[in-house]
Protein backbone atom coordinates (compact mmCIF):
# COMPACT_ATOMS: atom_id res chain seq x y z
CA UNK A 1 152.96 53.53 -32.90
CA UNK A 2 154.28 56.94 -33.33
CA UNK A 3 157.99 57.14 -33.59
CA UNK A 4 159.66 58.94 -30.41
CA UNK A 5 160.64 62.10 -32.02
CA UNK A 6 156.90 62.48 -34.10
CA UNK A 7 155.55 62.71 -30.07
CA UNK A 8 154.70 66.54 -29.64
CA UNK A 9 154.34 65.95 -25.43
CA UNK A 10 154.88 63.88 -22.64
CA UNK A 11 151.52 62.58 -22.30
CA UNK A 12 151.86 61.13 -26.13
CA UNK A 13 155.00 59.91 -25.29
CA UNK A 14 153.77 58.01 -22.22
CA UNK A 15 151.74 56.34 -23.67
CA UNK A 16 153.76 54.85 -26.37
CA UNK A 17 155.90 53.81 -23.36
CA UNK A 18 152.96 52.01 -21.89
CA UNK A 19 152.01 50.44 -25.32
CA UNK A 20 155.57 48.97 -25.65
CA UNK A 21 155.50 47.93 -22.18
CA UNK A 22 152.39 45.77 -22.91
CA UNK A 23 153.88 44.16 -26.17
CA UNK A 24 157.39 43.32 -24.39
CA UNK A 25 154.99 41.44 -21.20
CA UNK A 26 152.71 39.83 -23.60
CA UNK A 27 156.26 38.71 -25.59
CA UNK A 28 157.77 38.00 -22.31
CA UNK A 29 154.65 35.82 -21.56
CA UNK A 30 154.42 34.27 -24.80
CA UNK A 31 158.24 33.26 -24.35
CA UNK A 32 157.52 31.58 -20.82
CA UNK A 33 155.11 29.47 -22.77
CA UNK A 34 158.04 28.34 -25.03
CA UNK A 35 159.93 27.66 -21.74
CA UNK A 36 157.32 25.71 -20.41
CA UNK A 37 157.33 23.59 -23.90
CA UNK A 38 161.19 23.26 -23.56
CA UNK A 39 160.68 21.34 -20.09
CA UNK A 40 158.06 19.38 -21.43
CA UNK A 41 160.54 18.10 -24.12
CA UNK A 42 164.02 17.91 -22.59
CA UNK A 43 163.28 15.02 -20.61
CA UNK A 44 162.30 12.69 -23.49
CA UNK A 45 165.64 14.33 -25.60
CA UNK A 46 167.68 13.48 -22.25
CA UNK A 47 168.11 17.07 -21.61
CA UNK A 48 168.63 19.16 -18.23
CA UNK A 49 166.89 22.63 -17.68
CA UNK A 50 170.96 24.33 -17.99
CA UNK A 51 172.74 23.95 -21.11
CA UNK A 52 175.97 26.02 -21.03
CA UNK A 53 176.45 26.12 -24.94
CA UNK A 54 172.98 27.42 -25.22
CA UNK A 55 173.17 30.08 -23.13
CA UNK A 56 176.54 31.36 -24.52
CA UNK A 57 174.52 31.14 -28.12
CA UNK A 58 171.25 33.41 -26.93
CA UNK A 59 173.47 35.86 -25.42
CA UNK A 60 175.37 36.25 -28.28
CA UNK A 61 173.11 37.09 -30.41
CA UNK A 62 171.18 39.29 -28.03
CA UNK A 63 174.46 41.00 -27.43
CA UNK A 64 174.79 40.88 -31.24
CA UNK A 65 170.80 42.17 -32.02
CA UNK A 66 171.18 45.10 -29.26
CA UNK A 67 174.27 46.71 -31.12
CA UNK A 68 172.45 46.36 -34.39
CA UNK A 69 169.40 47.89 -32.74
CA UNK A 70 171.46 50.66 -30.23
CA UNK A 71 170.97 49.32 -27.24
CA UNK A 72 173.60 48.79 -25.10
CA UNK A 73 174.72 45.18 -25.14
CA UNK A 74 175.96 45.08 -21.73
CA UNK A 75 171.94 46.22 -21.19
CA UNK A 76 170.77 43.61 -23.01
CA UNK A 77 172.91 40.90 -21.78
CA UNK A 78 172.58 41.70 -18.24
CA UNK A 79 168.25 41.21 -18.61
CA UNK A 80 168.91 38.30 -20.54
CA UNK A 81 171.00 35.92 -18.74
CA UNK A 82 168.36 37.39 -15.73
CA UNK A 83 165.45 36.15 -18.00
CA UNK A 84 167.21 32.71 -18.96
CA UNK A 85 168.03 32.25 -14.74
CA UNK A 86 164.31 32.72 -14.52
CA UNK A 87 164.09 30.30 -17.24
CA UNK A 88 165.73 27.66 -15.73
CA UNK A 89 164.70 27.99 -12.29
CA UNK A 90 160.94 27.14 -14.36
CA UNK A 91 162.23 24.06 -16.34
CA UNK A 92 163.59 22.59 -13.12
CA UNK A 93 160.48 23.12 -11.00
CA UNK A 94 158.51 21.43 -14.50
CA UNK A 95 160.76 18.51 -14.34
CA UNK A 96 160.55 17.80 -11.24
CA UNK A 97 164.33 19.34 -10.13
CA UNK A 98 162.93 22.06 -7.92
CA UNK A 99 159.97 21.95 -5.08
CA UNK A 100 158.78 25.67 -5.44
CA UNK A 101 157.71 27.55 -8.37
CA UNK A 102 159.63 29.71 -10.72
């Protein structure tokens, strides 16, 4: 990767855009698998898909991790509790809560 301000045009900077792009899906994707783990154990720890302390927890440390990093943590809370809706909507189709697929 080249840092942003090392990219001499827009082309070069494009395509570090696109390589980050690819690294957050494949992290995105390798997260869902986690998710998909999650609803495979919550059942047998006589857990459901929501858990409100959780949730609190993640964003606060995504809130947290953005302001280290300087991204806005309104930003970064705002696609997270989007991602862990997403989330949940998936461990309740897995466990047999929801009919259609997340």
């Amino acid at each position: 990767m080249i840092p942003p301000e090392d990219c001499r045009n827009m082309a070069e900077l494009r395509a570090q855009i696109d390589a980050l792009d690819a690294d957050l899906v494949a992290r995105l994707a390798e997260r869902a698998r986690y998710i998909d783990r999650a609803a495979e154990l919550k059942p047998a720890e006589g857990l459901p898909a929501r858990i409100g302390p959780r949730i609190d927890d993640v964003i606060r440390k995504v809130r947290a991790r953005a302001g280290e990093e300087g991204l806005d943590p309104e930003l970064a809370e705002r696609l997270w509790r989007e991602l862990i809706e997403w989330a949940i909507r998936r461990e309740e189709v897995a466990m047999g809560h929801r009919k259609e697929r997340a």
